[in-house]
Protein backbone atom coordinates (compact mmCIF):
# COMPACT_ATOMS: atom_id res chain seq x y z
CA UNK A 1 102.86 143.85 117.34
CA UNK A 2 101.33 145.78 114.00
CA UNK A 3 104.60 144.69 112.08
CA UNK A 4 103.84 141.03 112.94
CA UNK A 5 100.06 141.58 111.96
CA UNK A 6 101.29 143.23 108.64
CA UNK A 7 103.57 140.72 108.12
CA UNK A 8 100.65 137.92 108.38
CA UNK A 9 98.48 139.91 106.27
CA UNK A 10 100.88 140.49 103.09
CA UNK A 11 101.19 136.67 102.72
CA UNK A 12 98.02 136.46 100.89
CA UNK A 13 95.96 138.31 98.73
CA UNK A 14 93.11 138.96 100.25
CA UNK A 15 89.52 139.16 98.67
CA UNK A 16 87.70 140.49 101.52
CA UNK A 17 84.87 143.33 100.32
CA UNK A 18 82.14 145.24 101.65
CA UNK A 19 80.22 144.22 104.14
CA UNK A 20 77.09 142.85 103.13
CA UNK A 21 73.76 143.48 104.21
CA UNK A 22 73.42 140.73 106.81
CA UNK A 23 76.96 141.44 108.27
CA UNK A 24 75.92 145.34 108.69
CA UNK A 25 73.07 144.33 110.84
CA UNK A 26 75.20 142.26 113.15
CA UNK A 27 76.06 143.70 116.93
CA UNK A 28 79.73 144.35 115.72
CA UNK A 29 81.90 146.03 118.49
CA UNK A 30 83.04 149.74 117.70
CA UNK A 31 86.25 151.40 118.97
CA UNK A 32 85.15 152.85 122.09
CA UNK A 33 83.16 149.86 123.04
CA UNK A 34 86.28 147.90 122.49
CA UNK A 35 88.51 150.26 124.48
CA UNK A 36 86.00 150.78 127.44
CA UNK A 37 85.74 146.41 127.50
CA UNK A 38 89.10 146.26 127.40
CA UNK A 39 89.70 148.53 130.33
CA UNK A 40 86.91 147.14 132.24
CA UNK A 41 88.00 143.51 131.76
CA UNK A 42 91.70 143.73 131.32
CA UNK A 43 91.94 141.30 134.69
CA UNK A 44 89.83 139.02 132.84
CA UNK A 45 91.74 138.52 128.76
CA UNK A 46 89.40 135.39 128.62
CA UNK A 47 85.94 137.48 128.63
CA UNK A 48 87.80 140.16 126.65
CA UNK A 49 88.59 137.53 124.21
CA UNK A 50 85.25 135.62 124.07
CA UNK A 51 83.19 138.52 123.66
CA UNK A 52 85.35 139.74 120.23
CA UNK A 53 84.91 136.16 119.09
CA UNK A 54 81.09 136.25 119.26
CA UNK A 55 80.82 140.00 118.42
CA UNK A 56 82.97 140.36 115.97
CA UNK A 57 84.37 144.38 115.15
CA UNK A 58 83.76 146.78 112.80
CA UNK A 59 87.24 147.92 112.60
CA UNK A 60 90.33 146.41 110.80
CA UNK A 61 93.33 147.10 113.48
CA UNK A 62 96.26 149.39 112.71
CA UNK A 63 99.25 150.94 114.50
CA UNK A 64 97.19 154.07 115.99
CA UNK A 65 94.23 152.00 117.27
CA UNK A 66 96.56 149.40 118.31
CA UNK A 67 98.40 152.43 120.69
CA UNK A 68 94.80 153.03 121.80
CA UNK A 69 93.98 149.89 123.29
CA UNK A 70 97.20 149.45 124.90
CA UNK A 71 96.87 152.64 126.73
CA UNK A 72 93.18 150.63 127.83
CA UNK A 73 95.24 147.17 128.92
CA UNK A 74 95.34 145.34 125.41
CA UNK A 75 98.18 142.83 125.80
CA UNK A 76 99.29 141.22 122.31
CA UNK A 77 96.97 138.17 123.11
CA UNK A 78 94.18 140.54 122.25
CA UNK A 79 95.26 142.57 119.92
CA UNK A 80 95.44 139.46 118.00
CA UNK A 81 91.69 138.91 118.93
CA UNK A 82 90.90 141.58 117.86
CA UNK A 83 92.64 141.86 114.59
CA UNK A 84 90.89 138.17 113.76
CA UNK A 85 87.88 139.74 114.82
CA UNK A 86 87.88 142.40 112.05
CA UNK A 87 86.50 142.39 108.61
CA UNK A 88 89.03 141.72 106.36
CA UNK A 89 89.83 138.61 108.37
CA UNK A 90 86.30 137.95 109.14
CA UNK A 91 85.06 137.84 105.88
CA UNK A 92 87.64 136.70 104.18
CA UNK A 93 86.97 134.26 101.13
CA UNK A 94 89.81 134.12 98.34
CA UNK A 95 92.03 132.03 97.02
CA UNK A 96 95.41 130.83 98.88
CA UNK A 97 96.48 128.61 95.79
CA UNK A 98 95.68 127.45 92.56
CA UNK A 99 94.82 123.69 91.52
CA UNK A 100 97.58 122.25 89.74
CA UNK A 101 95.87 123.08 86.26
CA UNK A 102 94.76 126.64 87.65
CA UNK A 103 91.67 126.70 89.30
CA UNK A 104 90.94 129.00 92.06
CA UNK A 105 91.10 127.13 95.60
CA UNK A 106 89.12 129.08 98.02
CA UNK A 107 89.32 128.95 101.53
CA UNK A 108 88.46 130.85 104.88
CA UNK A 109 91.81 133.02 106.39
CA UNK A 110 92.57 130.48 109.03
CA UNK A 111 92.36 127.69 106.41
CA UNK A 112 94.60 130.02 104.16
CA UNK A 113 97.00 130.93 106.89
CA UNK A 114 97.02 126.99 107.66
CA UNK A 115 98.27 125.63 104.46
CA UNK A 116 100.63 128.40 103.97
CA UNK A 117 102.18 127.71 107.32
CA UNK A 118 102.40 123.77 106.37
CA UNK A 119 103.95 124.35 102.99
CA UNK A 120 106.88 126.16 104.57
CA UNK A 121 107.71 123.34 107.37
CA UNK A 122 110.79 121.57 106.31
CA UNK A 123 110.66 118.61 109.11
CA UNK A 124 108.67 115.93 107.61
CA UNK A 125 107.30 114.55 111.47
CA UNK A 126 106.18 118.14 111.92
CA UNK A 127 104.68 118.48 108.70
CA UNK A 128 102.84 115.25 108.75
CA UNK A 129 101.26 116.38 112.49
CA UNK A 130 100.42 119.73 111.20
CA UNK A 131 98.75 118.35 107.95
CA UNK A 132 97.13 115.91 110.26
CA UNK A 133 95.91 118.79 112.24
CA UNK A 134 94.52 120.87 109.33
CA UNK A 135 92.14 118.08 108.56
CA UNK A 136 90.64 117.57 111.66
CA UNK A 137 89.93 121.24 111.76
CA UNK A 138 88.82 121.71 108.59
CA UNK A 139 87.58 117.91 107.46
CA UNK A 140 85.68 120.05 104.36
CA UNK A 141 88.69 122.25 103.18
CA UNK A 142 89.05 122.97 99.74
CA UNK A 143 92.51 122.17 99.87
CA UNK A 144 92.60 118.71 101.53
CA UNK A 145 93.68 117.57 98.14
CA UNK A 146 97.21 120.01 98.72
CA UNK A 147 97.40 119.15 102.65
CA UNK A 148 97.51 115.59 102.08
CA UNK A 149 100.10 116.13 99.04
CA UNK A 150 102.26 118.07 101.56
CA UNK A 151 101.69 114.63 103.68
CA UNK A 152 102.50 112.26 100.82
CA UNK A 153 105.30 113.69 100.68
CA UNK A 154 106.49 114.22 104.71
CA UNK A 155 106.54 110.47 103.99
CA UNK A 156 108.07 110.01 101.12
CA UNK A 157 111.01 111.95 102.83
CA UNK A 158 110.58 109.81 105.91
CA UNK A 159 111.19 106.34 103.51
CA UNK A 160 107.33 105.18 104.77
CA UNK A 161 106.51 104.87 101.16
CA UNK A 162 102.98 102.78 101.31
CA UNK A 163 102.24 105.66 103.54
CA UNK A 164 103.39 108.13 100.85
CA UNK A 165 101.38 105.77 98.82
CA UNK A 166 97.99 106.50 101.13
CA UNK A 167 97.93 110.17 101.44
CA UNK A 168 98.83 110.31 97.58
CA UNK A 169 95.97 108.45 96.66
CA UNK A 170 93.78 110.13 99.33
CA UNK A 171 94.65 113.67 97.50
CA UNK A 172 94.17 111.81 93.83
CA UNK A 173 90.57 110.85 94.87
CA UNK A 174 89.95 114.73 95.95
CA UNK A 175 91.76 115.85 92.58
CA UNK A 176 92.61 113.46 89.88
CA UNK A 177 94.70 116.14 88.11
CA UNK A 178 96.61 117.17 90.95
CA UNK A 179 99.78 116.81 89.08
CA UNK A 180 102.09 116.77 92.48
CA UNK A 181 100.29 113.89 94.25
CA UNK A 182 100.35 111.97 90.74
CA UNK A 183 104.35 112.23 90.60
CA UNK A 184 104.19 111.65 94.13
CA UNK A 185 102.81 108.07 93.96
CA UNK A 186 104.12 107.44 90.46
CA UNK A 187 107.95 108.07 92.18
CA UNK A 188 107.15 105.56 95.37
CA UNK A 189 105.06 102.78 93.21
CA UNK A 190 107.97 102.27 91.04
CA UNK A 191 110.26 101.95 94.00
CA UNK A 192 111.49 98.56 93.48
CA UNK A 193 110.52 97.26 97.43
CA UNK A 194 106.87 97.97 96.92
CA UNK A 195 106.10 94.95 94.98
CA UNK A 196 105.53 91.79 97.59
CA UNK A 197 104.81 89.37 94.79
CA UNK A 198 104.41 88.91 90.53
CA UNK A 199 100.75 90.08 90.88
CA UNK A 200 101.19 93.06 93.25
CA UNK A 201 104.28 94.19 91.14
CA UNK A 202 102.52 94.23 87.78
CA UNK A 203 99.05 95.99 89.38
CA UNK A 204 101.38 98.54 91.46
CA UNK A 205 103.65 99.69 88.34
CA UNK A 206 100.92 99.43 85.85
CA UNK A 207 99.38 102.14 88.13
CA UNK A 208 102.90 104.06 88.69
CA UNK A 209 103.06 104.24 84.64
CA UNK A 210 99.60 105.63 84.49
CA UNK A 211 100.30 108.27 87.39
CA UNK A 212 103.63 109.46 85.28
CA UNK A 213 102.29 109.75 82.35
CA UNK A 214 99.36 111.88 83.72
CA UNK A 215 101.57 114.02 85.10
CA UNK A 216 103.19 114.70 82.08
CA UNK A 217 100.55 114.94 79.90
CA UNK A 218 98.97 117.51 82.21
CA UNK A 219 102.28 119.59 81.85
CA UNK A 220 100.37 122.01 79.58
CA UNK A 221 97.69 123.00 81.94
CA UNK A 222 100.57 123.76 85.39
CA UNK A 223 99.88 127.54 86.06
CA UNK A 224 102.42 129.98 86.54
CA UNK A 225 102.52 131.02 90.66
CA UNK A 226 102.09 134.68 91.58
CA UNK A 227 105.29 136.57 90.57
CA UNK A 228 106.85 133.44 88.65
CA UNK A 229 108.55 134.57 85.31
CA UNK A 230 107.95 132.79 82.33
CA UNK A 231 111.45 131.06 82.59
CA UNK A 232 110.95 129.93 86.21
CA UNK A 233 107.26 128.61 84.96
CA UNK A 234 109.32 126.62 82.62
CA UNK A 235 111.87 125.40 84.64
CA UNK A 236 109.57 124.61 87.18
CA UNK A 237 107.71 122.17 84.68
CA UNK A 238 110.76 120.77 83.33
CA UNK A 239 111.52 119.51 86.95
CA UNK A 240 107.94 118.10 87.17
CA UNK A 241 108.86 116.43 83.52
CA UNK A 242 111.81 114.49 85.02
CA UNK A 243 110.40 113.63 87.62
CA UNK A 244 107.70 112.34 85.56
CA UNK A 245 110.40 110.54 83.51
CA UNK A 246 112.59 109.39 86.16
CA UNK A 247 109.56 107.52 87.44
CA UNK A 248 108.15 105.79 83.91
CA UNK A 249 112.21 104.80 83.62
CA UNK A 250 111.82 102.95 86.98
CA UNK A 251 108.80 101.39 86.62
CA UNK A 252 110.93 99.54 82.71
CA UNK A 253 113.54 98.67 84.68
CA UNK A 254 111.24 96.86 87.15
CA UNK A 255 109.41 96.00 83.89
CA UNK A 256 113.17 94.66 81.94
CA UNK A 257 112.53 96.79 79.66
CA UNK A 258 116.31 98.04 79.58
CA UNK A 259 116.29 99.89 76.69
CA UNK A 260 113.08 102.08 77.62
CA UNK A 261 114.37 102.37 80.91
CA UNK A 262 117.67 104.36 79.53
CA UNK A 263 115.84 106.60 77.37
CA UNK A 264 113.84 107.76 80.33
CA UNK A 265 116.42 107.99 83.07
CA UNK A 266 118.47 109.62 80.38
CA UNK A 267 115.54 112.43 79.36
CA UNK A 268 114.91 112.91 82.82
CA UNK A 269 118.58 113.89 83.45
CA UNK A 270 118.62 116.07 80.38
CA UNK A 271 115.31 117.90 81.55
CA UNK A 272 116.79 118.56 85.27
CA UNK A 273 119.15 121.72 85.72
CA UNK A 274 120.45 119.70 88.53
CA UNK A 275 119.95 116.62 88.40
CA UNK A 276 119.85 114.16 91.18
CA UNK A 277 122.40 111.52 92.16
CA UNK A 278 120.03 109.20 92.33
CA UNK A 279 119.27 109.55 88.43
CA UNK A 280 122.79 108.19 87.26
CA UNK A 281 122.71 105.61 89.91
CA UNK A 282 119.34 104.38 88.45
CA UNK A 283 121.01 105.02 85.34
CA UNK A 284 124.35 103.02 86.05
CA UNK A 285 122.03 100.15 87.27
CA UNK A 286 120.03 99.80 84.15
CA UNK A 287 122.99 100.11 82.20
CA UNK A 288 124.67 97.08 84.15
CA UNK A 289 121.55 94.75 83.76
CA UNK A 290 121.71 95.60 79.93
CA UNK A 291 125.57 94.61 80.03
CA UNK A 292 126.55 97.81 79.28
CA UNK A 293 129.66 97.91 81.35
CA UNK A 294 131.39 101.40 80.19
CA UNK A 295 128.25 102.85 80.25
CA UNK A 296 127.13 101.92 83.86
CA UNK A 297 130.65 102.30 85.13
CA UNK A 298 130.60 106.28 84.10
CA UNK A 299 127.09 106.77 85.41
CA UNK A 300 127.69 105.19 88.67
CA UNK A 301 131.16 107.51 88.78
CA UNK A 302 128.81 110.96 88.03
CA UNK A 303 126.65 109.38 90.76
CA UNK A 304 129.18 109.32 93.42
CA UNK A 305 130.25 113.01 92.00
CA UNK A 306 127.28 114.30 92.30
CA UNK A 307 126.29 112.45 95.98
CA UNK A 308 130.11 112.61 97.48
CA UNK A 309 129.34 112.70 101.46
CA UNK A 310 126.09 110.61 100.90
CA UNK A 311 125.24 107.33 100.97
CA UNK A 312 124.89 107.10 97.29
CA UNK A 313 128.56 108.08 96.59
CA UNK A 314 129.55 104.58 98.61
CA UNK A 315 126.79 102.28 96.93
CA UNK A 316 127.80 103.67 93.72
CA UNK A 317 131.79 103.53 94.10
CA UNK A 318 131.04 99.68 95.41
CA UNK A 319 128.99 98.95 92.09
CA UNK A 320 132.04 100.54 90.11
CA UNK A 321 134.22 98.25 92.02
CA UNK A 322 132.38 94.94 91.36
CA UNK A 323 132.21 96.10 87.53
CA UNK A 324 135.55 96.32 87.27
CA UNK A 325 136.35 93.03 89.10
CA UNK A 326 133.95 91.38 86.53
């Protein structure tokens, strides 16, 4: 049980200090009055638990008091009660990330723990319930602006881009320079299905451009993350710059602007150490619309390379094959 309570703890540096004047005075719960409610209410884990919740301790738990109030009936339910009920969690007020240009987001522990657990869920449904989840709780978070980034882009993955499109904008309006969410709906307003008619299409990609460019002119101001080396920092922001690029090379393809379109698809692939699929396939597609044949033809053939098993390797051996029939 104290391994898994470590474990919690190292994920985030906490700010927690001394107790202040007010929090002295409260009627915090010492050890023996703990171990004696534990032992008197150990039939009863709800009262055991509701009373540390009010109460509060004065203790922070570790392995020898956690032997201590086993021996009294603690079950790991309440150790974990108790461990939230302690000081360093209780008064915990620090930062669990930076904005994307480096300012300090505070939060309260369970808002911390919350948005670290959400970043790490791969499954986009389960990351869009979670995120979902985190705002109801906490409706006044200091990182809403992150929580609906993480749900811009749950569905972006799912393909439910004027969803993606939503929760982007809904971060945007929390944090303008919150470089992820611009890329986010940048990258799905320049997806070629968005635009419904002449109108739509020039509003949504004039928007798109602005988003990318944004992005990359807030390059300068992306901090570097605890324990990233200046070459990670770097290569980190040269994958934010292709992105950035892949997305302004969309929107002048949607735009026929073919020869700005290939100069961005074409920068973004040189900025990526591994570059999508998807780039060449954008790539071979401009190229074919500017009636570049050779040129297309050997993008789409690095596209199926690069996405052999996928989906993209058979669209782009098919566009090879009408090329060539041409």
């Amino acid at each position: 049980m104290w391994k898994r309570l470590a474990c919690l703890t190292v994920l985030l540096i906490l700010a927690a200090g001394i107790l202040t004047a007010q929090e002295a005075g409260q009627n915090l719960l010492n050890q023996d009055e703990v171990y004696h409610l534990i032992k008197k209410e150990k039939k009863h884990p709800d009262v055991i638990e509701n009373s540390l919740h009010a109460q509060g301790v004065d203790f922070d738990i570790n392995p020898q008091i956690e032997q201590r109030m086993r021996k009294a009936g603690a079950t790991d339910e309440i150790l974990r009660a108790i461990w939230a009920a302690g000081p360093t969690v209780r008064n915990f007020k620090g930062a669990v990330l930076t904005s994307a240009t480096g300012t300090p987001l505070t939060s309260s522990y369970k808002e911390a723990m919350g948005y670290v657990t959400l970043e790490k869920v791969q499954d986009p449904a389960t990351k869009i319930r979670m995120a979902e989840e985190f705002v109801r709780t906490f409706p006044k978070s200091d990182l809403l602006s992150y929580v609906y980034t993480q749900e811009a882009t749950a569905y972006q993955q799912e393909g439910n881009f004027p969803k993606a499109v939503e929760f982007g904008r809904k971060s945007l309006q929390l944090d303008p320079d919150n470089t992820y969410s611009l890329l986010v709906t940048a990258t799905t307003l320049s997806e070629p299905s968005m635009a419904r008619s002449a109108e739509d299409r020039t509003k949504t990609l004039l928007e798109a451009k602005g988003d990318a460019q944004r992005a990359l002119d807030l390059l300068p101001k992306v901090p570097a993350r605890e324990n990233e080396t200046a070459e990670q920092l770097a290569e980190r922001k040269a994958g934010i710059a292709s992105d950035g690029h892949a997305a302004l090379g969309s929107v002048a393809m949607l735009q026929d602007d073919f020869n700005q379109a290939i100069e961005e698809f074409n920068q973004a692939i040189s900025l990526s150490k591994s570059p999508k699929p998807s780039l060449y396939f954008r790539l071979g597609e401009v190229y074919t619309r500017a009636g570049k044949k050779p040129e297309a033809i050997q993008a789409f053939s690095k596209a199926a390379e690069l996405g052999k098993g996928t989906v993209i390797e058979t669209y782009a051996n098919q566009s090879i094959k009408e090329l060539q029939e041409k």
